[in-house]
Protein backbone atom coordinates (compact mmCIF):
# COMPACT_ATOMS: atom_id res chain seq x y z
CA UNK A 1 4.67 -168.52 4.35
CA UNK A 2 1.40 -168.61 6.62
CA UNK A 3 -1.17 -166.80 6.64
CA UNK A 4 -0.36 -165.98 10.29
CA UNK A 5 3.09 -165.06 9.29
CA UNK A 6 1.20 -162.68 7.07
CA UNK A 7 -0.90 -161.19 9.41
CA UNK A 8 1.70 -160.64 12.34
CA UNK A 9 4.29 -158.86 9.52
CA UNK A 10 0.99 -156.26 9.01
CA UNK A 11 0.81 -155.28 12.43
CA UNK A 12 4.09 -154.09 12.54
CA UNK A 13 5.25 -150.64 11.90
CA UNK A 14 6.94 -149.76 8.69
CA UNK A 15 10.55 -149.46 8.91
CA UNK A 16 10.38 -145.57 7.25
CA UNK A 17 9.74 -144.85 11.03
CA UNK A 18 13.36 -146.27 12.20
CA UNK A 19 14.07 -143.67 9.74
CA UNK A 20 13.10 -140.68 11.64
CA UNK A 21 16.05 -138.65 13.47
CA UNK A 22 20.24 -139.23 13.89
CA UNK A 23 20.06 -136.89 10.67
CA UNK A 24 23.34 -135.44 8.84
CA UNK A 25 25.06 -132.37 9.78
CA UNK A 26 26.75 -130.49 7.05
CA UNK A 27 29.35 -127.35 7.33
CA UNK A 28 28.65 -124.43 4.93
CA UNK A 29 31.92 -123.98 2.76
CA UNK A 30 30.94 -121.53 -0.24
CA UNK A 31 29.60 -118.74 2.07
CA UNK A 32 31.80 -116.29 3.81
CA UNK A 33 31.15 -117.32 7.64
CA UNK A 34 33.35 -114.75 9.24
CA UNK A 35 35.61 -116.25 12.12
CA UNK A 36 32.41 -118.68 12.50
CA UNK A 37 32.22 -122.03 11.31
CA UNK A 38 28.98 -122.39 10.21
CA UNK A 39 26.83 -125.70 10.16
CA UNK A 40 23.54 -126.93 9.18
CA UNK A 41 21.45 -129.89 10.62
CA UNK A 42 20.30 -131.81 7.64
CA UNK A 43 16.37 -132.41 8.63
CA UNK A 44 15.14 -132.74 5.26
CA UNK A 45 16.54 -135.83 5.73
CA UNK A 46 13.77 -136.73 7.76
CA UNK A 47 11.15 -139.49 6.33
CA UNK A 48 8.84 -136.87 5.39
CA UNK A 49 11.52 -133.97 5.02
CA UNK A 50 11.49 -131.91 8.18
CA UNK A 51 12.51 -131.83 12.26
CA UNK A 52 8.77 -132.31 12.77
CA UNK A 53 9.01 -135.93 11.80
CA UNK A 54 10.50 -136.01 15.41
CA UNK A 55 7.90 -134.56 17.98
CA UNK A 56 5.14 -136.46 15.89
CA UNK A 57 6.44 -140.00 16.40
CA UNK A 58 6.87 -138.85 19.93
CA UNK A 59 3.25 -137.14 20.55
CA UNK A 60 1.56 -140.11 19.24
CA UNK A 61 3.52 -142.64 21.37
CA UNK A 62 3.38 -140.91 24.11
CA UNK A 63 -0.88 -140.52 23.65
CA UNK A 64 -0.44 -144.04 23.15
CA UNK A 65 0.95 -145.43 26.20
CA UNK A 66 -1.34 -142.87 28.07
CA UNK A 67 -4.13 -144.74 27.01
CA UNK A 68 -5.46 -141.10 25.74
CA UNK A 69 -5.45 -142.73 22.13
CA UNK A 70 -6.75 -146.02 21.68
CA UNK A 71 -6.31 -148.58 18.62
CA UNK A 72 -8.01 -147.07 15.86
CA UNK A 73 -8.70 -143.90 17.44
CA UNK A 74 -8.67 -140.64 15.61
CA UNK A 75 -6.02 -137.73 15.46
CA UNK A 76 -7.11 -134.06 15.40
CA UNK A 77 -4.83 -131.35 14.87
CA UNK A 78 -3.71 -127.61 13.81
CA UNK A 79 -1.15 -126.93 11.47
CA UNK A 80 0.58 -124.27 9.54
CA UNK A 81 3.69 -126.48 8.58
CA UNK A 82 5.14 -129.41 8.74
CA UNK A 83 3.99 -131.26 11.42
CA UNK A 84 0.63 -132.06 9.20
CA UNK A 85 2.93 -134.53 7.37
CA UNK A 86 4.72 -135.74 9.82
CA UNK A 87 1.35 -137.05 11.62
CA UNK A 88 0.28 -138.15 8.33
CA UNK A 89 2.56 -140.84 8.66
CA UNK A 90 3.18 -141.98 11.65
CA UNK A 91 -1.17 -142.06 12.02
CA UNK A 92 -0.75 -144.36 8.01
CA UNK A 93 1.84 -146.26 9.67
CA UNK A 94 0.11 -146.56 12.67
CA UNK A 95 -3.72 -147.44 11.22
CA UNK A 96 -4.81 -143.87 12.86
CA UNK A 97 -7.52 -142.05 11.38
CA UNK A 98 -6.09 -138.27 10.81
CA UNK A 99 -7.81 -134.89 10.68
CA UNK A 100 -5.63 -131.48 10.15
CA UNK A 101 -7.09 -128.05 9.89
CA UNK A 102 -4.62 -126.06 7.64
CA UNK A 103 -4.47 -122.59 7.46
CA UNK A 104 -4.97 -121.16 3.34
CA UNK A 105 -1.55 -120.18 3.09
CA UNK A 106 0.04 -123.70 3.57
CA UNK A 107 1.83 -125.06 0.02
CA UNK A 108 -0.75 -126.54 -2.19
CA UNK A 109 2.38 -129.40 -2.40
CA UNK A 110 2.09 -130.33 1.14
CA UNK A 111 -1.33 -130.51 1.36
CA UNK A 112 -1.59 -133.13 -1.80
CA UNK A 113 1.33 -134.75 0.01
CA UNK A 114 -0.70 -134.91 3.16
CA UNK A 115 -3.89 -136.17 1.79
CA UNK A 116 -2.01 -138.70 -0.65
CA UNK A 117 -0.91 -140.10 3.03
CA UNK A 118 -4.38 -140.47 4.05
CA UNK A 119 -5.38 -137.41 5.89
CA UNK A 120 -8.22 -135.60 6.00
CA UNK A 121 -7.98 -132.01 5.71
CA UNK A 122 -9.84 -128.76 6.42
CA UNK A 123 -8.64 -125.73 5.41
CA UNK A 124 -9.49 -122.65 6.83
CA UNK A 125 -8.93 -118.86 7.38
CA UNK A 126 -5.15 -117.66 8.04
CA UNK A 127 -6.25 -113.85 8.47
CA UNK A 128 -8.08 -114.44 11.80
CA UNK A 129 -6.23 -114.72 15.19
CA UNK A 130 -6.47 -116.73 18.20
CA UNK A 131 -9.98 -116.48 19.49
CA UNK A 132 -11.74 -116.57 16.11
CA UNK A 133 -13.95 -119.73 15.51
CA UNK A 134 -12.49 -119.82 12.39
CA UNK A 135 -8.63 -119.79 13.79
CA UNK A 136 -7.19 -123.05 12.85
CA UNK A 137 -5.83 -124.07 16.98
CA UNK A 138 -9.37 -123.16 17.96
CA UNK A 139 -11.09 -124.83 14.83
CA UNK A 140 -9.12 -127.64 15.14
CA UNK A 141 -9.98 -128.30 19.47
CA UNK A 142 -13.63 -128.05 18.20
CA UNK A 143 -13.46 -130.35 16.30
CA UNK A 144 -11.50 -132.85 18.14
CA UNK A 145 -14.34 -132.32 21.48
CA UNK A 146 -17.16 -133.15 18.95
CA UNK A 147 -15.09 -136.34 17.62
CA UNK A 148 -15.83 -139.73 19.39
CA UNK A 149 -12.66 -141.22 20.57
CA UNK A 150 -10.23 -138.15 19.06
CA UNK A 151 -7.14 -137.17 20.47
CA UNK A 152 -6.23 -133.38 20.00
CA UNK A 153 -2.45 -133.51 19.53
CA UNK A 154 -1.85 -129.58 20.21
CA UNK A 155 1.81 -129.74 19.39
CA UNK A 156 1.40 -125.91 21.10
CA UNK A 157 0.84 -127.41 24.16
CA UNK A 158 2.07 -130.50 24.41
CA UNK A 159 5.04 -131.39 26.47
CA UNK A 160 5.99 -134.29 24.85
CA UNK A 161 7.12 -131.76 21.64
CA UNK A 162 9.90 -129.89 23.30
CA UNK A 163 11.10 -133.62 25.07
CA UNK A 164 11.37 -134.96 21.89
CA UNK A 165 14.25 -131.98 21.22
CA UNK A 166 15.88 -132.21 24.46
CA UNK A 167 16.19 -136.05 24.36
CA UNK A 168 17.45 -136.47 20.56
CA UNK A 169 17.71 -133.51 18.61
CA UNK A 170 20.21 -131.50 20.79
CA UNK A 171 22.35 -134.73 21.89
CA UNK A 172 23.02 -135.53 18.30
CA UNK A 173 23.89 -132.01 17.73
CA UNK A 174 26.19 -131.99 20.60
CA UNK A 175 28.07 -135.01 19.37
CA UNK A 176 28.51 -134.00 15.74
CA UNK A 177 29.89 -130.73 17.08
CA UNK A 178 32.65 -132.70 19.11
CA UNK A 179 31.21 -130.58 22.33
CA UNK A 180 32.23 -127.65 20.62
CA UNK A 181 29.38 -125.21 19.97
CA UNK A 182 28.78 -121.41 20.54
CA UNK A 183 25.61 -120.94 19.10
CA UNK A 184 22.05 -122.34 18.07
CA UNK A 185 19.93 -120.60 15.24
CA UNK A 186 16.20 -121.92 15.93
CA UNK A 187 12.94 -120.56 14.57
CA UNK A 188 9.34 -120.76 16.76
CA UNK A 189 6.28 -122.58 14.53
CA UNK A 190 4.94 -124.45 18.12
CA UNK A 191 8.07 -123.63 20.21
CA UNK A 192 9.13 -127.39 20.97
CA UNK A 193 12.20 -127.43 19.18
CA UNK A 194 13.72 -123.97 20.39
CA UNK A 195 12.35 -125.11 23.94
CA UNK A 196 13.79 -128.68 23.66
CA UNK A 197 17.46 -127.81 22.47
CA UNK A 198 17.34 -124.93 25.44
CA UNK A 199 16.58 -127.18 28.02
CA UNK A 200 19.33 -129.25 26.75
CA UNK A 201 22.02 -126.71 26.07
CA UNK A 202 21.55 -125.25 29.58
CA UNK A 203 22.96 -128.40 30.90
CA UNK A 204 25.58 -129.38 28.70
CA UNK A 205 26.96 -126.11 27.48
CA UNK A 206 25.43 -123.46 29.65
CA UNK A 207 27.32 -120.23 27.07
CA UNK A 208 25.79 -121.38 24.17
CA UNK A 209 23.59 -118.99 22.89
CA UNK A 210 20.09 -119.70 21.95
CA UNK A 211 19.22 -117.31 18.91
CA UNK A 212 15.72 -116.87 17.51
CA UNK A 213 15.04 -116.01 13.85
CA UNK A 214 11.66 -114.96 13.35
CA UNK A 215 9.34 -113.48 9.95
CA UNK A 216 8.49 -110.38 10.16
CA UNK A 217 5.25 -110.19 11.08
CA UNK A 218 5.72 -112.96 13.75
CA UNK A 219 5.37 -111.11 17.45
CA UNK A 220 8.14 -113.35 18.91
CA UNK A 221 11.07 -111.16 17.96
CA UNK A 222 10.04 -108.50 19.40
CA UNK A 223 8.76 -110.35 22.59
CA UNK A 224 12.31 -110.80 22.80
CA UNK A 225 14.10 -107.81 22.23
CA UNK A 226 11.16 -105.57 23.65
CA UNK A 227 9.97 -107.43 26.12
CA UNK A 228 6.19 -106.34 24.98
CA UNK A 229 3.48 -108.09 22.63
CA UNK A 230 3.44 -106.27 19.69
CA UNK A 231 0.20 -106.54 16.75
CA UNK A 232 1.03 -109.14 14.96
CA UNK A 233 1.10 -109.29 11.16
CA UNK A 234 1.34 -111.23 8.33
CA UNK A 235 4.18 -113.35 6.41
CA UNK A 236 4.30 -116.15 3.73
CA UNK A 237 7.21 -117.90 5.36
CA UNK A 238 5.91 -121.82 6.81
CA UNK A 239 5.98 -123.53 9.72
CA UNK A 240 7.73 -120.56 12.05
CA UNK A 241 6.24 -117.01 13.58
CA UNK A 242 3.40 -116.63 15.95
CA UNK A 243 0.60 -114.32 16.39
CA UNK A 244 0.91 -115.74 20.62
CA UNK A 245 2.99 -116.95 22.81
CA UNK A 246 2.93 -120.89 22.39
CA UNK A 247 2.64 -122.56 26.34
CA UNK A 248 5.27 -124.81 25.64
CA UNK A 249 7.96 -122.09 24.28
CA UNK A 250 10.10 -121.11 26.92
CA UNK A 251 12.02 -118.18 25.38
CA UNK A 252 13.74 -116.84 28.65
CA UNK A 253 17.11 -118.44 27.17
CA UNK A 254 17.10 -116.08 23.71
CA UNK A 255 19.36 -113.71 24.32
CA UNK A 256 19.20 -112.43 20.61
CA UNK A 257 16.22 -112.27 17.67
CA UNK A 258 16.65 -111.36 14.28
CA UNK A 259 13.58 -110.47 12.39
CA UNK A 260 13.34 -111.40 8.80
CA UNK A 261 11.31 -110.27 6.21
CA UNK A 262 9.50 -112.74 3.37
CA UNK A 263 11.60 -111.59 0.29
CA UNK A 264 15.00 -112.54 1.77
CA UNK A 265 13.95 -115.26 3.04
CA UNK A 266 13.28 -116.61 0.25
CA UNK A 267 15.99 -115.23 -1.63
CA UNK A 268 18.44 -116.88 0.84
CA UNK A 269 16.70 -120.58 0.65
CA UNK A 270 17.40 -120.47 -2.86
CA UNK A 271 21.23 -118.93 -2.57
CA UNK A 272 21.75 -121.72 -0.23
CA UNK A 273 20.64 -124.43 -2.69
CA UNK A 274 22.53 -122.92 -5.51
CA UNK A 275 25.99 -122.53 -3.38
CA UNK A 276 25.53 -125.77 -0.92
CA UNK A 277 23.24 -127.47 -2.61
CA UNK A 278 21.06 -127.87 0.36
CA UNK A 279 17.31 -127.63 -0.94
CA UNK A 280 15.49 -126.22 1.71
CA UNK A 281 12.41 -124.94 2.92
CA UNK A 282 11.50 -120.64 3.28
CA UNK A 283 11.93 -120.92 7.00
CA UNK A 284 15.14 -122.73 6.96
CA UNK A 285 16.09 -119.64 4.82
CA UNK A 286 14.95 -117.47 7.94
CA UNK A 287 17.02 -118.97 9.99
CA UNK A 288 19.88 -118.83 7.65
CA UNK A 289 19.46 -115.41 6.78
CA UNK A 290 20.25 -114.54 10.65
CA UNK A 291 24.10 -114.74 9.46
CA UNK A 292 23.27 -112.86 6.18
CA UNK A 293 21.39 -109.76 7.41
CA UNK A 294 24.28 -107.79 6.72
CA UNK A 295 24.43 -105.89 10.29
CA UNK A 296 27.71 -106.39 11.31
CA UNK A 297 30.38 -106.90 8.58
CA UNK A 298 33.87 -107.66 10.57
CA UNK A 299 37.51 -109.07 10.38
CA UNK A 300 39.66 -110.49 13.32
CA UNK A 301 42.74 -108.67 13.27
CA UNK A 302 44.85 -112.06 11.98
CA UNK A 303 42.87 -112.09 8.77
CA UNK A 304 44.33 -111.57 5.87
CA UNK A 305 43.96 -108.15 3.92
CA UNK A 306 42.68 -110.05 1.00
CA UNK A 307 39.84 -111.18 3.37
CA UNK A 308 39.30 -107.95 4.48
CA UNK A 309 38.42 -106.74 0.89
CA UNK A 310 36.40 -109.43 -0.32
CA UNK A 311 34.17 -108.58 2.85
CA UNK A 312 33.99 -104.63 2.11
CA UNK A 313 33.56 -105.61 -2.05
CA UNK A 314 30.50 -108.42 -1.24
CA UNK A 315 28.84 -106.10 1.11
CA UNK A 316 29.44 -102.80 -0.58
CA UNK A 317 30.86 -100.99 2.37
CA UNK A 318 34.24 -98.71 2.94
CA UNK A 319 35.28 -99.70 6.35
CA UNK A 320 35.39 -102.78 8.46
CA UNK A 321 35.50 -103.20 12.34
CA UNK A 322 38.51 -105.40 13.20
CA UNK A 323 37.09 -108.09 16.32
CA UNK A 324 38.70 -110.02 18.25
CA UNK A 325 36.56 -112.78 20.21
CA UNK A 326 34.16 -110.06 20.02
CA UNK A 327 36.27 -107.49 21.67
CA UNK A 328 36.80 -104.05 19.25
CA UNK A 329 40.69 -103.95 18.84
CA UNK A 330 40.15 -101.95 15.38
CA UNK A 331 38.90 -100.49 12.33
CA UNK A 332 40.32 -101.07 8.64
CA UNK A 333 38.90 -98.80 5.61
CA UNK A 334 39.65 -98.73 2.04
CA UNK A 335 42.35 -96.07 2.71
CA UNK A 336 44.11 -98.25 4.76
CA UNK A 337 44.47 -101.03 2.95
CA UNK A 338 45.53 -98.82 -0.25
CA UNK A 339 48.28 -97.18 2.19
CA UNK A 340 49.66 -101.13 2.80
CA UNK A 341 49.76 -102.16 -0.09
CA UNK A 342 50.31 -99.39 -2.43
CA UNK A 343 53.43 -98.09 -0.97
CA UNK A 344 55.00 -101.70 -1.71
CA UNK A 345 55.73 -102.10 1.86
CA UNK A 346 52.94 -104.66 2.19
CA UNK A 347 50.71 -107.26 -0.31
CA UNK A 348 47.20 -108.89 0.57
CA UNK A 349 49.06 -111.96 2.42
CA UNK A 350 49.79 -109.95 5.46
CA UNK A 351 47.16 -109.62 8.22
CA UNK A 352 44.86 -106.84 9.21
CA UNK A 353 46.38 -105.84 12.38
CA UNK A 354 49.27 -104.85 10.20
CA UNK A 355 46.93 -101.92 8.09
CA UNK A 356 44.10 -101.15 11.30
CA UNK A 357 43.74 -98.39 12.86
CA UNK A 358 43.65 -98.89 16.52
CA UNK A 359 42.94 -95.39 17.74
CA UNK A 360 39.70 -95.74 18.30
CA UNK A 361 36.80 -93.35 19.53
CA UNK A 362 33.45 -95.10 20.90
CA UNK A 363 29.93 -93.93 21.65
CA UNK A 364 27.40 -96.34 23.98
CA UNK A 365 24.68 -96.25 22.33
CA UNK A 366 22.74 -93.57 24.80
CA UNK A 367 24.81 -90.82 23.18
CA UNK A 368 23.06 -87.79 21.82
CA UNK A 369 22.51 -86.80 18.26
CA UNK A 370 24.94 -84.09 19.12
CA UNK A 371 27.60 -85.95 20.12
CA UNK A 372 27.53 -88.26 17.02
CA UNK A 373 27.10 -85.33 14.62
CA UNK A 374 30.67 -84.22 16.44
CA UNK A 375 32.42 -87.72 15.66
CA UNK A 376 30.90 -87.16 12.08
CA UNK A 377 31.90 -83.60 11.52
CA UNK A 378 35.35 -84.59 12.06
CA UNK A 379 35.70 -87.06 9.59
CA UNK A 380 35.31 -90.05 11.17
CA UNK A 381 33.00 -93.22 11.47
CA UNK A 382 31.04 -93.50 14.52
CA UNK A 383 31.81 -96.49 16.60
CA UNK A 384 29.19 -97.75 18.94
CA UNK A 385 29.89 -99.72 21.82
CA UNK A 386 27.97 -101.25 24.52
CA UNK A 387 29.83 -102.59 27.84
CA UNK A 388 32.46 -103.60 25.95
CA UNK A 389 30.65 -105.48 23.10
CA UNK A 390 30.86 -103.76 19.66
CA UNK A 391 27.30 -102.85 18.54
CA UNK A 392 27.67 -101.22 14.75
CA UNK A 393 29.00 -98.46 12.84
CA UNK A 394 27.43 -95.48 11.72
CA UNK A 395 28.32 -92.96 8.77
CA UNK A 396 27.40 -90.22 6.94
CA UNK A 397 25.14 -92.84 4.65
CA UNK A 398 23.66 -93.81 7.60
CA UNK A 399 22.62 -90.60 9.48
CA UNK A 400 21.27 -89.32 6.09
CA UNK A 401 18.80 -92.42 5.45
CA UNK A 402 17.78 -92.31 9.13
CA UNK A 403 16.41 -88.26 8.62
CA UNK A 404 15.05 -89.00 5.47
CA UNK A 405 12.50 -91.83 6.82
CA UNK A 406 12.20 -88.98 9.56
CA UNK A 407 11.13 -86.79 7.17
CA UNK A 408 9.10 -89.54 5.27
């Protein structure tokens, strides 16, 4: 072989990047899903094990045909995640110089990782907020203005991140769901992926629901649900929450945020690699751990009774709400499936609508502490409804927990 031959094979780009994207989607069997089917997109599959692999191939060929990064340039950006190794590779592969400012909380794994790429790092201060010199968006712009012929990425503000979703991302999605898909669970690190498979869902299945798990801490869920910017906090979960409102995150397609606390988390990354065997990251148990929260146990009224009680045993409650497509047609306790099947009329085969109780009484949730105390006082559970869509349950348990934080 020539030495030409040589030198044109060096100047290409490693094949790992052919790599990135069309990743696996896997259905979760071992968990109880409800009347869901319940699926996971396989990004860890990803070169460098993570969706960000994605928006970083894109950001820097998209800088590249811009002209805004020129051979041998140098890459400057902020990151409290993932998308630190993701550039990492694509600026090796490339022959980029990279520097990332890295917040103290990132895995001492990923940064070793990163700077075994090639990277430079600085690490800096992740108890300061936006506006701080020493906040790593703002540390990392400085740096990238003082730094001849650098390119500030800003995944926060770059519009390339979100196209990146909305052009691959949500079409594979769409086609490994056979056009079949009610919901999306999505967390918010920069906002481009929740913002890419919006824009794309709105078009191709406009009732989807876009649903945003967020750390507690993180202001976003409450954005959501509140409408107001609430002080933000602090969490150990990666890559997802914000202390602002990234540019590029369009949230006005969440209908519904679930905010989850560090512990659970956790707990629910590692559940999921012992049951699926899906080793993933503390934010992918976030999102996860949007179906786990425990806030609505339920049946459909076809289940089986044998469902039913291996629903009230896992989550250690009496009484179930019987849904169908969301509607409330129901309510099955303890009692009532010890009526069915005790009296040897009945086994566990039959279904649920064959034990319920259908006479139902509802409360929107504007009622008075009155008028629940009344439900309560007469034995019963309090069902709470709102335009038609069942909201929760509340007992005895319930009431008494709420005074005694009250009290607290």
């Amino acid at each position: 072989m020539s030495s030409g031959t040589l030198q044109v094979a060096s100047l290409k780009n490693p094949a790992i990047l052919s790599l990135i994207g069309n990743t696996p989607l896997v259905e979760c069997t071992r968990f109880d899903s409800g009347q869901c089917r319940l699926f996971i997109k396989l990004e860890n599959q990803n070169p460098t094990g993570s969706i960000k692999d994605r928006m970083a191939l894109a950001m820097v060929e998209a800088a590249e045909r811009s002209g805004d990064l020129k051979p041998g340039g140098t890459l400057i950006e902020a990151t409290a995640g993932n998308t630190g190794l993701g550039l990492a590779l694509v600026a090796a592969a490339k022959g980029y110089r990279l520097i990332l400012v890295i917040p103290d909380k990132m895995s001492q794994e990923k940064i070793l990782h990163i700077r075994a790429l090639g990277a430079t790092t600085v690490i800096t201060r992740s108890d300061v907020t936006k506006g701080h010199p020493e906040y790593y968006q703002d540390l990392a712009a400085s740096i990238a203005a003082e730094t001849p012929g650098g390119f500030y990425v800003n995944q926060f503000g770059n519009p390339t991140n979100p196209l990146a979703h909305e052009q691959t991302t949500g079409p594979e999605i769409w086609d490994q769901m056979d056009h079949d898909i009610d919901a999306v669970v999505v967390g918010v690190g920069s906002g481009g992926t929740l913002t890419g498979l919006s824009n794309y869902f709105a078009r191709v299945a406009p009732k989807c629901e876009i649903v945003l798990a967020d750390p507690q801490g993180s202001i976003l869920s409450g954005f959501v649900n509140e409408h107001r910017m609430g002080q933000p906090g602090s969490w150990m979960v990666e890559g997802i929450g914000e202390d602002f409102i990234p540019s590029i995150a369009d949230l006005s397609r969440v209908r519904k945020s679930y905010s989850i606390g560090d512990e659970e988390s956790f707990l629910t990354a590692r559940d999921l690699l012992r049951k699926e065997g899906v080793f993933a990251g503390s934010s992918t148990g976030t999102l996860f751990a949007r179906y786990q929260d425990g806030s609505i146990v339920s049946v459909g009224p076809h289940d089986s009774l044998l469902t039913a009680f291996n629903r009230m045993r896992i989550s250690d409650v009496s009484q179930v709400p019987v849904l169908d497509h969301g509607q409330l047609v129901g309510i099955l306790d303890e009692s009532d499936v010890l009526t069915r099947i005790q009296d040897g009329h009945g086994s566990f085969r039959d279904e649920v609508q064959t034990a319920m109780t259908d006479r139902i009484v509802t409360l929107p949730p504007s009622s008075s502490f009155n008028e629940l105390r009344e439900i309560l006082d007469s034995g019963r559970v309090a069902i709470v409804v709102d335009q038609g869509q069942f909201v929760g349950l509340v007992t005895r348990i319930d009431l008494l927990n709420y005074l005694r934080r009250k009290v607290a």
